[in-house]
C-alpha atoms as a PDB file:
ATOM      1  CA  UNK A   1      19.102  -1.143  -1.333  1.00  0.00           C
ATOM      2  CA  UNK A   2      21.222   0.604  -3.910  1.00  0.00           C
ATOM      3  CA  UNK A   3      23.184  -2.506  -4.182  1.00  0.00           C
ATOM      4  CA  UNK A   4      20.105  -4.766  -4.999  1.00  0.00           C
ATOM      5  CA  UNK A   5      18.483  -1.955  -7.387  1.00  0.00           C
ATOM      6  CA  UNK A   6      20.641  -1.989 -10.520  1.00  0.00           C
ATOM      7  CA  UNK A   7      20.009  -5.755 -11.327  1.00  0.00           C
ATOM      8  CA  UNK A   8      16.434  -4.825 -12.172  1.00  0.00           C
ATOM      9  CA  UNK A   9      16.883  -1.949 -14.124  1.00  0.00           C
ATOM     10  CA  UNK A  10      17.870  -1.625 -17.745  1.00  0.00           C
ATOM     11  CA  UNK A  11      21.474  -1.816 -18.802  1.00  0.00           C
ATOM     12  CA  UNK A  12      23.475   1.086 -19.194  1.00  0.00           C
ATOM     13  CA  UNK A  13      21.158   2.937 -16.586  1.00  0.00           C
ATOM     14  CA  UNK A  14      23.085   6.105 -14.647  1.00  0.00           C
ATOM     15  CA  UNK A  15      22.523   8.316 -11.664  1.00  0.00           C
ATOM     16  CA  UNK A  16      20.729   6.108  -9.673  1.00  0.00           C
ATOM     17  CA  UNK A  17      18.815   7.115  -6.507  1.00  0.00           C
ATOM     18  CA  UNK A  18      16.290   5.546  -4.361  1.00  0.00           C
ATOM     19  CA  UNK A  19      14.220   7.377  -1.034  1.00  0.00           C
ATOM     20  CA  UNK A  20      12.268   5.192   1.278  1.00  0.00           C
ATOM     21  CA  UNK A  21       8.816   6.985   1.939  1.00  0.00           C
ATOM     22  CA  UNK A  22       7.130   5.713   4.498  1.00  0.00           C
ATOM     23  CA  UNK A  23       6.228   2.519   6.252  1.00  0.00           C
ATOM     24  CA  UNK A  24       2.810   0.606   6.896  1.00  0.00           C
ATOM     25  CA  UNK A  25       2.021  -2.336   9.249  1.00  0.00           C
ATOM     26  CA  UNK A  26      -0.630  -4.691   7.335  1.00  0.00           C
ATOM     27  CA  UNK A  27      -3.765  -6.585   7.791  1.00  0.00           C
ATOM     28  CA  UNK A  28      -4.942  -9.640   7.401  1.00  0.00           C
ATOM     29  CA  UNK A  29      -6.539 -12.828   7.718  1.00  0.00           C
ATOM     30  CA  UNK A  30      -8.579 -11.282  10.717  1.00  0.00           C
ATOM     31  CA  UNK A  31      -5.117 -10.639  12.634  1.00  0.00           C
ATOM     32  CA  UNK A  32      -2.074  -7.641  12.461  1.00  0.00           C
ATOM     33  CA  UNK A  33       1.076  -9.111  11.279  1.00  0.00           C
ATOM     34  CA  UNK A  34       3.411  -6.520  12.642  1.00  0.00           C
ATOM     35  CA  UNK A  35       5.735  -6.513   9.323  1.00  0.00           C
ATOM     36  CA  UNK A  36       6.477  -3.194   8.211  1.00  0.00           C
ATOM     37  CA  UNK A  37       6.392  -2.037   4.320  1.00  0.00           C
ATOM     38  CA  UNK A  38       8.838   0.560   3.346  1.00  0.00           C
ATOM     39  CA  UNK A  39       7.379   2.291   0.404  1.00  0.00           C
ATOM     40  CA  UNK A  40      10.807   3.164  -2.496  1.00  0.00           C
ATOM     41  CA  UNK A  41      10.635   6.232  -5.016  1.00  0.00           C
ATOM     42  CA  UNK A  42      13.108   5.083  -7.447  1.00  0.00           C
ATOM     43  CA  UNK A  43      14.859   7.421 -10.015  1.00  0.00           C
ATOM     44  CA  UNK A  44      17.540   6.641 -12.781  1.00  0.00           C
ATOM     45  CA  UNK A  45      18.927   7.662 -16.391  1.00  0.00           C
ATOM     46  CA  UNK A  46      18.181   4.744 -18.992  1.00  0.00           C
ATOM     47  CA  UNK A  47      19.498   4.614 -22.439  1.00  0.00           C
ATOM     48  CA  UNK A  48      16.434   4.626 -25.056  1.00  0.00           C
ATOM     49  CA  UNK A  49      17.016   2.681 -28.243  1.00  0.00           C
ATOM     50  CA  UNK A  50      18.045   5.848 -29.918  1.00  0.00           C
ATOM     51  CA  UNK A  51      21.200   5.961 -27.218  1.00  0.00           C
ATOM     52  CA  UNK A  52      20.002   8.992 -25.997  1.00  0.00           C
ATOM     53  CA  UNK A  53      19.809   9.017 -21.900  1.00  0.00           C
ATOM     54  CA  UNK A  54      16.034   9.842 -20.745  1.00  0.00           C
ATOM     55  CA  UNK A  55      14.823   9.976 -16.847  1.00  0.00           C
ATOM     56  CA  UNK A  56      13.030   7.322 -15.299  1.00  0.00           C
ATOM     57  CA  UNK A  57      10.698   6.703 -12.124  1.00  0.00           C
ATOM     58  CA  UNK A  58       9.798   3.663 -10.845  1.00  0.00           C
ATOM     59  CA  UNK A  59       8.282   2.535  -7.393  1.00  0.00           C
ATOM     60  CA  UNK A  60       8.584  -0.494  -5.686  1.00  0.00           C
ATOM     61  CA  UNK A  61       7.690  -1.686  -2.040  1.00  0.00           C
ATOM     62  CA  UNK A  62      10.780  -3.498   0.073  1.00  0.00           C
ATOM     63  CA  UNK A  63       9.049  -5.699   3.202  1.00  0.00           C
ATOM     64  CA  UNK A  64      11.522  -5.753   6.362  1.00  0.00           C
ATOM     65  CA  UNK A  65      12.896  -9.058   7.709  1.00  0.00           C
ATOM     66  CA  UNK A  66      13.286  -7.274  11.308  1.00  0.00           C
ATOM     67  CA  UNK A  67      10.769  -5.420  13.441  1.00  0.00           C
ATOM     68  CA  UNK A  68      11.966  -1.457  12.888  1.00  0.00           C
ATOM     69  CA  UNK A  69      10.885  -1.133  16.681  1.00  0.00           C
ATOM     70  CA  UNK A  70      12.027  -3.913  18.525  1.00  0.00           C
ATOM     71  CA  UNK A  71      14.630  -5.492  16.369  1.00  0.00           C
ATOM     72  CA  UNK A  72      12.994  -8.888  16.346  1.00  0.00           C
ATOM     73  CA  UNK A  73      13.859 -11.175  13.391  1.00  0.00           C
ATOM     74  CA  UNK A  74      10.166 -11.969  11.817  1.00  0.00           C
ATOM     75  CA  UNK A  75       8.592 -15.600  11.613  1.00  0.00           C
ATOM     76  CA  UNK A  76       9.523 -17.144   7.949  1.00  0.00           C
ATOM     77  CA  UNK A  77       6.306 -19.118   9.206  1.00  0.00           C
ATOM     78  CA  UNK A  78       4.019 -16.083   9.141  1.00  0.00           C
ATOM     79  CA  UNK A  79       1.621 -15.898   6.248  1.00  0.00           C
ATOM     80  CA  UNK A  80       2.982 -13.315   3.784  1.00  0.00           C
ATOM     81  CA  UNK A  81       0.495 -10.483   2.653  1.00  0.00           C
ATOM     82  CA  UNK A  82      -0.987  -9.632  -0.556  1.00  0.00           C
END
């Protein structure tokens, strides 16, 4: 995840860290799709225009490719949720 992260944050960002809160199977089209949801707390130091470093927060939700339970790759087929 760390790896991924830093391509979608501003340039000259520092002191990156990243926690994964939780997970959630979801609901839909009148069925479960058992794909989990990891919500991500994201903090970093970004430059402002000034050049001064200021702390920033940002969340974002990563979606699993493998059951956490099982280990079972999921269905590319499977309707994606919302």
């Amino acid at each position: 995840m760390l790896e991924h992260l830093p391509a979608q944050l501003p340039e000259g960002h520092k002191n990156l860290s990243a926690r994964l809160t939780g997970y959630a199977l979801m609901f839909g089209d009148g069925r479960m799709q058992s794909r989990q949801v990891m919500p991500i707390d994201i903090t970093y130091q970004a430059p402002t225009k000034a050049g001064v470093m200021k702390d920033k927060k940002k969340s974002m939700s990563m979606q699993a490719n493998y059951c956490m339970f099982c280990g079972e790759k999921y269905d590319r087929d499977e309707p994606e949720a919302a």
